[in-house]
PDB file of N, CA and C in Angstrom:
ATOM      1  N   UNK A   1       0.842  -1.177   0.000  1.00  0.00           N
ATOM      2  CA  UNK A   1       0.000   0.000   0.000  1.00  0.00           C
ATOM      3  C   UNK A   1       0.888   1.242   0.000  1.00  0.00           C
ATOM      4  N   UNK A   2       0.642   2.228  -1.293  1.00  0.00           N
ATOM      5  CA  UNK A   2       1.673   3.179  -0.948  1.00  0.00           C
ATOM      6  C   UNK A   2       1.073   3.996  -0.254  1.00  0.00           C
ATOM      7  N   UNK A   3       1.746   5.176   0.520  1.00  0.00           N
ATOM      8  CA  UNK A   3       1.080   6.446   0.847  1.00  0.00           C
ATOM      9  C   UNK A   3       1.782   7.828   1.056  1.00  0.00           C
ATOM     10  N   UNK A   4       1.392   8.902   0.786  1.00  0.00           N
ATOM     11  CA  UNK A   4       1.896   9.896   0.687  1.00  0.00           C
ATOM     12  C   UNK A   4       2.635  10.689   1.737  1.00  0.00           C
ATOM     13  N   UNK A   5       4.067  11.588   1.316  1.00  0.00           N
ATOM     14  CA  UNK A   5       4.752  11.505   2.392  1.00  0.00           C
ATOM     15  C   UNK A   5       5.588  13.385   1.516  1.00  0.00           C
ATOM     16  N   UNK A   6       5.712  14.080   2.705  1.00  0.00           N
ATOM     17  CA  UNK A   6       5.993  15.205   2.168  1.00  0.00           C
ATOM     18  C   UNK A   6       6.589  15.747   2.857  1.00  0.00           C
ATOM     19  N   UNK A   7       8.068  16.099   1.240  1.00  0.00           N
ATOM     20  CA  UNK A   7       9.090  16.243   2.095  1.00  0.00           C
ATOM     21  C   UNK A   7       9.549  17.892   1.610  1.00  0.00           C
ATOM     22  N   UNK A   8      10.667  18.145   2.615  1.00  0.00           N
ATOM     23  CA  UNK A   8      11.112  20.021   2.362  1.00  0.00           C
ATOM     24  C   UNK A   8      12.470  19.355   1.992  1.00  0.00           C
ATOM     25  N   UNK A   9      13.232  19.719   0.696  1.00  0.00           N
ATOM     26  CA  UNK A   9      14.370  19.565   0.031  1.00  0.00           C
ATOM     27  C   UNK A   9      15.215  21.005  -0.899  1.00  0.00           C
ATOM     28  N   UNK A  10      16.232  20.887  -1.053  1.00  0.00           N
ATOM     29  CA  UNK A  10      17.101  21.803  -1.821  1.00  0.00           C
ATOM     30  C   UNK A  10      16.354  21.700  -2.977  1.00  0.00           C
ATOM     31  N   UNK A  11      15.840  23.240  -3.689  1.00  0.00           N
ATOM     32  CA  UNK A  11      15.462  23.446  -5.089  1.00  0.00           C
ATOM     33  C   UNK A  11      16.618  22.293  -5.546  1.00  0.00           C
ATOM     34  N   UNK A  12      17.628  23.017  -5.473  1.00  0.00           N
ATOM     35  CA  UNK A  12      18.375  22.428  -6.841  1.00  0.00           C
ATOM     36  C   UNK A  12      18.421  21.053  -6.569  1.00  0.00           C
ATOM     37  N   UNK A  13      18.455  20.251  -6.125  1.00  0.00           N
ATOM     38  CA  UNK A  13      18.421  18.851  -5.573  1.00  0.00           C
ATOM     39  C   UNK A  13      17.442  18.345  -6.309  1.00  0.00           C
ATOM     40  N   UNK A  14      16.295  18.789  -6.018  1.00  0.00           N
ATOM     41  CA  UNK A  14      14.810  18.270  -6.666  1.00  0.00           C
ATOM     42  C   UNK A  14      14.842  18.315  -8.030  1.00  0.00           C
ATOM     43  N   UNK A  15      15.455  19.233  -8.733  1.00  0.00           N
ATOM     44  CA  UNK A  15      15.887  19.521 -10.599  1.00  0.00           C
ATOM     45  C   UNK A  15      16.645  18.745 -10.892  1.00  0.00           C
ATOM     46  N   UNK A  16      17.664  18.802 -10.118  1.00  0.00           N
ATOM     47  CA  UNK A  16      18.571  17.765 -10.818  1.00  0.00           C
ATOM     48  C   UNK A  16      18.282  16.174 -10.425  1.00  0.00           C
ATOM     49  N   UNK A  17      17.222  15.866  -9.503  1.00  0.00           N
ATOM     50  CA  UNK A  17      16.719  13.997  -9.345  1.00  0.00           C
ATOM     51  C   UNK A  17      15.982  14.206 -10.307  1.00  0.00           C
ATOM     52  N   UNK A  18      14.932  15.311 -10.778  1.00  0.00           N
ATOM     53  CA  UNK A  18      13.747  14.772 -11.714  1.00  0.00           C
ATOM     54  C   UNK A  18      14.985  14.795 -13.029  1.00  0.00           C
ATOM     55  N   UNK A  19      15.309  15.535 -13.279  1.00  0.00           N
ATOM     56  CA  UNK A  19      16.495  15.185 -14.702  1.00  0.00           C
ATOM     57  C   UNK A  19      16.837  13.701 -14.688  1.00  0.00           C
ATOM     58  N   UNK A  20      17.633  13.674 -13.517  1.00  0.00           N
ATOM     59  CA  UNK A  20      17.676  12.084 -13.341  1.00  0.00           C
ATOM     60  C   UNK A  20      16.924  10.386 -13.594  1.00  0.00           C
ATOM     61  N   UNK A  21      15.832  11.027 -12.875  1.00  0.00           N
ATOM     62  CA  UNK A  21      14.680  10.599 -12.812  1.00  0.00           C
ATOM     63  C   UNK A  21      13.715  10.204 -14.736  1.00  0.00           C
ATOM     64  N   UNK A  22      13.763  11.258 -15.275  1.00  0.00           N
ATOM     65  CA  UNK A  22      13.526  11.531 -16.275  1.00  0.00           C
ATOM     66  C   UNK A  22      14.273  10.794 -17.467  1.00  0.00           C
ATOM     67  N   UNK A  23      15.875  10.645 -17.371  1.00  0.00           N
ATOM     68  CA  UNK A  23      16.690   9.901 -18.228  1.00  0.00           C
ATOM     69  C   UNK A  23      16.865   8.538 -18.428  1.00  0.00           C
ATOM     70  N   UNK A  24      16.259   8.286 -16.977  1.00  0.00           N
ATOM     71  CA  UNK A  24      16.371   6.889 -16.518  1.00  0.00           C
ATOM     72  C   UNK A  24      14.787   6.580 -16.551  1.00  0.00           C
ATOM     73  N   UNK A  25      14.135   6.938 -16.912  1.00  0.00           N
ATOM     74  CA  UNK A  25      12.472   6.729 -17.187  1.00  0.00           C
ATOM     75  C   UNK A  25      11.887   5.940 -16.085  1.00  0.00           C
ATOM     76  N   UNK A  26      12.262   6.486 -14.836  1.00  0.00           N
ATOM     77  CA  UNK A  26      11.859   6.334 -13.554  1.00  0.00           C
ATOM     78  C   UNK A  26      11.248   7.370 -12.991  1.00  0.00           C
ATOM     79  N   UNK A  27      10.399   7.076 -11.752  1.00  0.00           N
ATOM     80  CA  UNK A  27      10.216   8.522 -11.462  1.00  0.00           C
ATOM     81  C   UNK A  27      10.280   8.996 -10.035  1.00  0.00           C
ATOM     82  N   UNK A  28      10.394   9.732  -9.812  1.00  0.00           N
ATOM     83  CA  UNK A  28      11.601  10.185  -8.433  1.00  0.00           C
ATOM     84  C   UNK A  28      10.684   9.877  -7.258  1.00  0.00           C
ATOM     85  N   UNK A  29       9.343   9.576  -7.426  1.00  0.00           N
ATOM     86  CA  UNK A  29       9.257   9.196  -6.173  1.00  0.00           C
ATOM     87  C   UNK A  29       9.539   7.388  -5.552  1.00  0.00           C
ATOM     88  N   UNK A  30       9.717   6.669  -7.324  1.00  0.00           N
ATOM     89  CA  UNK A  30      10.156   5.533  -6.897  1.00  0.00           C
ATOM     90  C   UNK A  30      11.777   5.250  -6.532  1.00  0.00           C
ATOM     91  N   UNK A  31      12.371   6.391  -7.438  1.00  0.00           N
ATOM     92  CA  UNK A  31      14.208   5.991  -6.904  1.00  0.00           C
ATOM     93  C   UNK A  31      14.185   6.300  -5.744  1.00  0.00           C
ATOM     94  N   UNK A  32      13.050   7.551  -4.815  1.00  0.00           N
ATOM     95  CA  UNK A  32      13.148   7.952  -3.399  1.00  0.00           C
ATOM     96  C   UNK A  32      13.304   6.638  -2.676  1.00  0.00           C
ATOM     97  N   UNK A  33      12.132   5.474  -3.235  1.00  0.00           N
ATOM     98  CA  UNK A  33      11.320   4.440  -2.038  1.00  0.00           C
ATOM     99  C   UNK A  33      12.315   3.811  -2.493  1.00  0.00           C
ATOM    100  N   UNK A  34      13.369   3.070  -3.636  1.00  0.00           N
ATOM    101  CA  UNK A  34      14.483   2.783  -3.855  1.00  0.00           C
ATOM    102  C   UNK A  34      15.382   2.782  -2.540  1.00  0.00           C
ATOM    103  N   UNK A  35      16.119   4.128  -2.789  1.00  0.00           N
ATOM    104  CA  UNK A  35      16.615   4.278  -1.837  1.00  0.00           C
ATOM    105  C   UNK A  35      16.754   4.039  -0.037  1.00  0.00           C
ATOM    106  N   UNK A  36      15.565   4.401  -0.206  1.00  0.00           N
ATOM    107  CA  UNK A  36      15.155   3.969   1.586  1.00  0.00           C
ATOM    108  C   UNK A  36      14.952   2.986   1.872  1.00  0.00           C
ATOM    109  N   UNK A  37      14.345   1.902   0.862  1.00  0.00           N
ATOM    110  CA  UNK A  37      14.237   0.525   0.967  1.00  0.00           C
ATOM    111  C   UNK A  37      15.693   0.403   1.134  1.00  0.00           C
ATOM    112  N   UNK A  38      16.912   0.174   0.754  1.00  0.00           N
ATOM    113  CA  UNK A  38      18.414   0.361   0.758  1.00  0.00           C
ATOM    114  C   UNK A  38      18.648   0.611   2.226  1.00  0.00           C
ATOM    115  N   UNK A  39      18.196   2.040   2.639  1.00  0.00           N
ATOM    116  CA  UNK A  39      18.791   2.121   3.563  1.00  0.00           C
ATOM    117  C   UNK A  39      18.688   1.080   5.008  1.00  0.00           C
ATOM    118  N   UNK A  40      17.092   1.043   5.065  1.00  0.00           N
ATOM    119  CA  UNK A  40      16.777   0.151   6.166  1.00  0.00           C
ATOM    120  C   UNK A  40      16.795  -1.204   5.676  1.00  0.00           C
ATOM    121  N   UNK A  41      16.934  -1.958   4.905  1.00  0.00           N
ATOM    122  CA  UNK A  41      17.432  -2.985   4.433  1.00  0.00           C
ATOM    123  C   UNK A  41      19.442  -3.127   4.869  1.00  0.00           C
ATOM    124  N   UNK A  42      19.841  -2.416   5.153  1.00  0.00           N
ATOM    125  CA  UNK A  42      21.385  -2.399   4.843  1.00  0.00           C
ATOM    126  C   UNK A  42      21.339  -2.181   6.593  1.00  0.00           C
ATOM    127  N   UNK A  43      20.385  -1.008   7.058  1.00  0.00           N
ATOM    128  CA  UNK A  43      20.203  -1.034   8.819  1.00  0.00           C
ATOM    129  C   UNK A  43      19.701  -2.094   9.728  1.00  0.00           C
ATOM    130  N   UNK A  44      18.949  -2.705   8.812  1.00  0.00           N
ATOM    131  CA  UNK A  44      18.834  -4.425   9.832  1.00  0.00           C
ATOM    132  C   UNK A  44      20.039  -5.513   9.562  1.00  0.00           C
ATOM    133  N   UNK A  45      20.333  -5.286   8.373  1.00  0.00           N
ATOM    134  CA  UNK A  45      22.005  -6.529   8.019  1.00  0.00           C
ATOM    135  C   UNK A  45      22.638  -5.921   8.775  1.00  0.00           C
ATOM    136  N   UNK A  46      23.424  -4.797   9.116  1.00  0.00           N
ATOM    137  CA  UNK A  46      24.158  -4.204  10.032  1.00  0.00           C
ATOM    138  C   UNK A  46      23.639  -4.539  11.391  1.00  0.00           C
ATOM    139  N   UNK A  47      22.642  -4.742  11.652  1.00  0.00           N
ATOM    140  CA  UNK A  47      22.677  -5.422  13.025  1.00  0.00           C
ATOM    141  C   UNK A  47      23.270  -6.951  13.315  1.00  0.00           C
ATOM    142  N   UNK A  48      23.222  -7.763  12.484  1.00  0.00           N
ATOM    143  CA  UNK A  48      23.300  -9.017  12.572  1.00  0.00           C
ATOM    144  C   UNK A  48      24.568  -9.177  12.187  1.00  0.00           C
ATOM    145  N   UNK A  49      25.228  -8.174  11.409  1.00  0.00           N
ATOM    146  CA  UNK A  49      26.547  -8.452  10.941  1.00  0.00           C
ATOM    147  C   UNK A  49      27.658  -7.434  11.993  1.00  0.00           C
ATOM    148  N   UNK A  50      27.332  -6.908  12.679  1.00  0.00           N
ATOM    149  CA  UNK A  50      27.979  -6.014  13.761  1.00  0.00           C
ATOM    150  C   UNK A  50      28.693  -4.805  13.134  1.00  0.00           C
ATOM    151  N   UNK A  51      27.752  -4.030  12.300  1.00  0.00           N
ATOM    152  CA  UNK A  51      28.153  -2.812  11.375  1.00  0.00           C
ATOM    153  C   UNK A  51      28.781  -2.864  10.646  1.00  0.00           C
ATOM    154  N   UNK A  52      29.333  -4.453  10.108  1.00  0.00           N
ATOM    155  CA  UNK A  52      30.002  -4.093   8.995  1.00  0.00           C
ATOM    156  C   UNK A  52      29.055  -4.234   8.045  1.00  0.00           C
ATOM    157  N   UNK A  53      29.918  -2.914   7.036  1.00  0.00           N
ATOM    158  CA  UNK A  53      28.732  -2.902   5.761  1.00  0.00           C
ATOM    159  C   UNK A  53      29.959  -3.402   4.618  1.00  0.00           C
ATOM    160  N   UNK A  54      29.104  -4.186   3.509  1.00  0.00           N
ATOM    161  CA  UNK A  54      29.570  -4.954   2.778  1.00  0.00           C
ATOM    162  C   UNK A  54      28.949  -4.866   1.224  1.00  0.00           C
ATOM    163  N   UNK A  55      29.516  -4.200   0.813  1.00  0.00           N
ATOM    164  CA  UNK A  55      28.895  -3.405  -0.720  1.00  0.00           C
ATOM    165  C   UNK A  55      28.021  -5.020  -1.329  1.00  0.00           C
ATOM    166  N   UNK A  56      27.066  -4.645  -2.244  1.00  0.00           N
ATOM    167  CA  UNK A  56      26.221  -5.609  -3.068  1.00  0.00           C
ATOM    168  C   UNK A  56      27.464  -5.998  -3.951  1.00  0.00           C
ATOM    169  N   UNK A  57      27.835  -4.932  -4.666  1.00  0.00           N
ATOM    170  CA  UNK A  57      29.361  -5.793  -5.599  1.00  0.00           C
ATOM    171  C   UNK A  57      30.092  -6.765  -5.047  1.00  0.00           C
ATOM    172  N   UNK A  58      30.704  -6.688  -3.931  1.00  0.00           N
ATOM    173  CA  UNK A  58      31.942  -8.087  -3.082  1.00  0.00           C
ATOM    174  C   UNK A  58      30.545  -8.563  -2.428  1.00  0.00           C
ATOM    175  N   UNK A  59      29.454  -8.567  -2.227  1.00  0.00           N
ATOM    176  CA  UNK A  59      28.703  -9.939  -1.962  1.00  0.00           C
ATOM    177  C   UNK A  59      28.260 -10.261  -3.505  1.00  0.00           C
ATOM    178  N   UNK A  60      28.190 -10.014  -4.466  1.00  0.00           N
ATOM    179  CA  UNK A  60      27.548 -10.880  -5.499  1.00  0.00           C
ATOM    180  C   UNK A  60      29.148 -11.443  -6.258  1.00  0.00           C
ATOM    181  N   UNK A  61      30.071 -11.384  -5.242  1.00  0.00           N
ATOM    182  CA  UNK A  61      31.235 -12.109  -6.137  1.00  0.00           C
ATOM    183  C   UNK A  61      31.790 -13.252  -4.449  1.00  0.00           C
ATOM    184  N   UNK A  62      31.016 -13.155  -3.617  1.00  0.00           N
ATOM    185  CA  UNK A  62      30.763 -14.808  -2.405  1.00  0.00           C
ATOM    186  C   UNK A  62      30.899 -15.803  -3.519  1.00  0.00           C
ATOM    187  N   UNK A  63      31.471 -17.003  -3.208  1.00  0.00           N
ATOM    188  CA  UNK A  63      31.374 -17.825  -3.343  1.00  0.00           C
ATOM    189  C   UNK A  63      30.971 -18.393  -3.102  1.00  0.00           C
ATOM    190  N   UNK A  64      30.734 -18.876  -1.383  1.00  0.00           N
ATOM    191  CA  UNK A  64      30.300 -19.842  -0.653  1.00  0.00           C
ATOM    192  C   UNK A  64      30.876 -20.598  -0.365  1.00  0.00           C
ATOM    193  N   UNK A  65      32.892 -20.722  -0.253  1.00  0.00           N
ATOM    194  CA  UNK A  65      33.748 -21.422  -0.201  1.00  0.00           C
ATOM    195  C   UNK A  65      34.271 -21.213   0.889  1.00  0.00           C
ATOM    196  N   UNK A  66      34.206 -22.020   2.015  1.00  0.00           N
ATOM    197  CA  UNK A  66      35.208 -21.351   3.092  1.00  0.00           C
ATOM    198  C   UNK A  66      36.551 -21.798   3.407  1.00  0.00           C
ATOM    199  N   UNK A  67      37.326 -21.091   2.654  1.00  0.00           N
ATOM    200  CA  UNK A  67      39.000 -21.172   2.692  1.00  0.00           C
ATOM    201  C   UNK A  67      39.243 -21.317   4.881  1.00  0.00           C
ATOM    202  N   UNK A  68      39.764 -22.084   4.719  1.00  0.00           N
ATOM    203  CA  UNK A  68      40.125 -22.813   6.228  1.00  0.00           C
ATOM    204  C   UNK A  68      41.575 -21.625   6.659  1.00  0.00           C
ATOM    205  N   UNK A  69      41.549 -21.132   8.149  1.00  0.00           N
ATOM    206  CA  UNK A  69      42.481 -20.046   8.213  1.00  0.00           C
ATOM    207  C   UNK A  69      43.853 -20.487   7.768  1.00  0.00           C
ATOM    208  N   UNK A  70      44.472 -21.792   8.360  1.00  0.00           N
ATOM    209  CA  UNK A  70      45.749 -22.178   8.541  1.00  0.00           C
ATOM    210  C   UNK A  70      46.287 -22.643   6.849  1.00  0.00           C
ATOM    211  N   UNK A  71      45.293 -22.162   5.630  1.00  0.00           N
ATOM    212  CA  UNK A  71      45.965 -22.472   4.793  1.00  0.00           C
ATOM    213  C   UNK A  71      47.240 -22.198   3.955  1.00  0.00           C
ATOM    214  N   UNK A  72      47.807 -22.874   3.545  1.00  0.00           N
ATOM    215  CA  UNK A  72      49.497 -21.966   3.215  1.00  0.00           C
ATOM    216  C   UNK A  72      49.268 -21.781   1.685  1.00  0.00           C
ATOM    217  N   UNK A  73      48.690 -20.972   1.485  1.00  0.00           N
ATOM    218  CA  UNK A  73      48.242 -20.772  -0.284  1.00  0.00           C
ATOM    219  C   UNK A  73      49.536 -20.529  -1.487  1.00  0.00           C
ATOM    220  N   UNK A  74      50.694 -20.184  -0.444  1.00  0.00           N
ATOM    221  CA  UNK A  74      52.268 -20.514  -1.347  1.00  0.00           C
ATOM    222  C   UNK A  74      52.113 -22.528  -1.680  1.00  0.00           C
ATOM    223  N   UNK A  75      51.844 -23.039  -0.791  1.00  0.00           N
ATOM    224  CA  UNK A  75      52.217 -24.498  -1.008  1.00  0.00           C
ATOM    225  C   UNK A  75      51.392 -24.923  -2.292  1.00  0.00           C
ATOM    226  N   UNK A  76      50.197 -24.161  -1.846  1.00  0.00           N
ATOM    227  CA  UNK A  76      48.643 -24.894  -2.766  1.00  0.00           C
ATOM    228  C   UNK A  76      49.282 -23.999  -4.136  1.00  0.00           C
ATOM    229  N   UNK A  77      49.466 -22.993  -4.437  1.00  0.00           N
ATOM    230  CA  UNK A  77      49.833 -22.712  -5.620  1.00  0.00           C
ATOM    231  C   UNK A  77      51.026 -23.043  -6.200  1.00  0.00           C
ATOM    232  N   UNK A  78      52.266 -23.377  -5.319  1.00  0.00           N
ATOM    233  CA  UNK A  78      53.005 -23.892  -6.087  1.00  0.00           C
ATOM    234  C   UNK A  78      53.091 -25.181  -6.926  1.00  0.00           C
ATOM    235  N   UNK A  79      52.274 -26.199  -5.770  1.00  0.00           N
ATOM    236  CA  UNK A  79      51.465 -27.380  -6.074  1.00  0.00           C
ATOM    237  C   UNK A  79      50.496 -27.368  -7.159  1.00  0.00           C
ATOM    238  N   UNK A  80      50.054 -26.498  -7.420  1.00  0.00           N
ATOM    239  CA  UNK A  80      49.125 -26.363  -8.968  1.00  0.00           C
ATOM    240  C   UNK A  80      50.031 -25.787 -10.137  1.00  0.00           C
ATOM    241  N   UNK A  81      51.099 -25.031  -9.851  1.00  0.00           N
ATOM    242  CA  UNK A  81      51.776 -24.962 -10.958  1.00  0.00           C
ATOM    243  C   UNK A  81      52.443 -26.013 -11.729  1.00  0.00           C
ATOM    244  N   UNK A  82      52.509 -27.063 -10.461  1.00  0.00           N
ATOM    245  CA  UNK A  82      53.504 -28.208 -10.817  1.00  0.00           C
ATOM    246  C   UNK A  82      52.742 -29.157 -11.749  1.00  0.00           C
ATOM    247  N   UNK A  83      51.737 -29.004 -11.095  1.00  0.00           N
ATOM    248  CA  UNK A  83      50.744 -30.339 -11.727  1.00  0.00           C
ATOM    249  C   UNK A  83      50.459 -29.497 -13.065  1.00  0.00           C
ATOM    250  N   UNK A  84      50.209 -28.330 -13.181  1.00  0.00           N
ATOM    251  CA  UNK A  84      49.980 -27.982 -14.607  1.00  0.00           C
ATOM    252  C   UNK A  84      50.923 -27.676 -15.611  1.00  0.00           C
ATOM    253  N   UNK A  85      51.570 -27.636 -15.518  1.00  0.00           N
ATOM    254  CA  UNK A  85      53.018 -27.754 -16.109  1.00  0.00           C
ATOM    255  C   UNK A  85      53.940 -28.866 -16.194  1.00  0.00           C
ATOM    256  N   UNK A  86      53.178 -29.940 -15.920  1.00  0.00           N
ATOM    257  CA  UNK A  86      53.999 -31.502 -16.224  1.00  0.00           C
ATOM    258  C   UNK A  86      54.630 -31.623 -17.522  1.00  0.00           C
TER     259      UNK A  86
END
C-alpha cells in the first residue's frame, strides 16, 4: 500500500533527481522508495553483521567457499603450478 509523504528539500536537488529521474524513465518518487528501501534494508544486516557494511558488488562475487584459516596458499599454488606444467 503506498502512501503519501511530504518532504522540504534543496530546489536544486529536486531539478537535478527529476532530470535524473527523467533519463532513466523512472520517477523520483520511486528511486526515493528505492533508496530507503536500501537504507533500512542495509540497517537491519548491520545489526546481525555487527556494522560491517559490505557493498552488493563483493557480496555478489561470495562464493560460498570457506577457505580454512591455517591455509598456506604458497604451497597450494606452487602445487598447482607443478601439476599444470607436467
Amino acid at each position: 500500500m503506498d502512501t503519501k509523504l511530504t518532504l522540504k528539500l534543496n530546489k536544486g536537488i529536486v531539478e537535478k533527481a527529476k532530470e535524473y529521474a527523467s533519463e532513466n524513465n523512472r520517477s523520483l518518487s520511486r528511486i526515493i522508495e528505492s533508496y530507503l528501501s536500501l537504507l533500512v534494508i542495509n540497517a537491519t544486516e548491520s545489526e546481525y553483521e555487527n556494522d560491517v557494511q559490505i557493498s552488493p558488488f563483493v557480496k555478489s562475487m561470495s562464493s560460498g567457499i570457506n577457505i580454512p584459516a591455517d591455509l598456506d596458499y604458497k604451497t597450494e599454488y606452487s602445487d598447482y603450478l607443478l601439476e599444470k606444467y607436467k
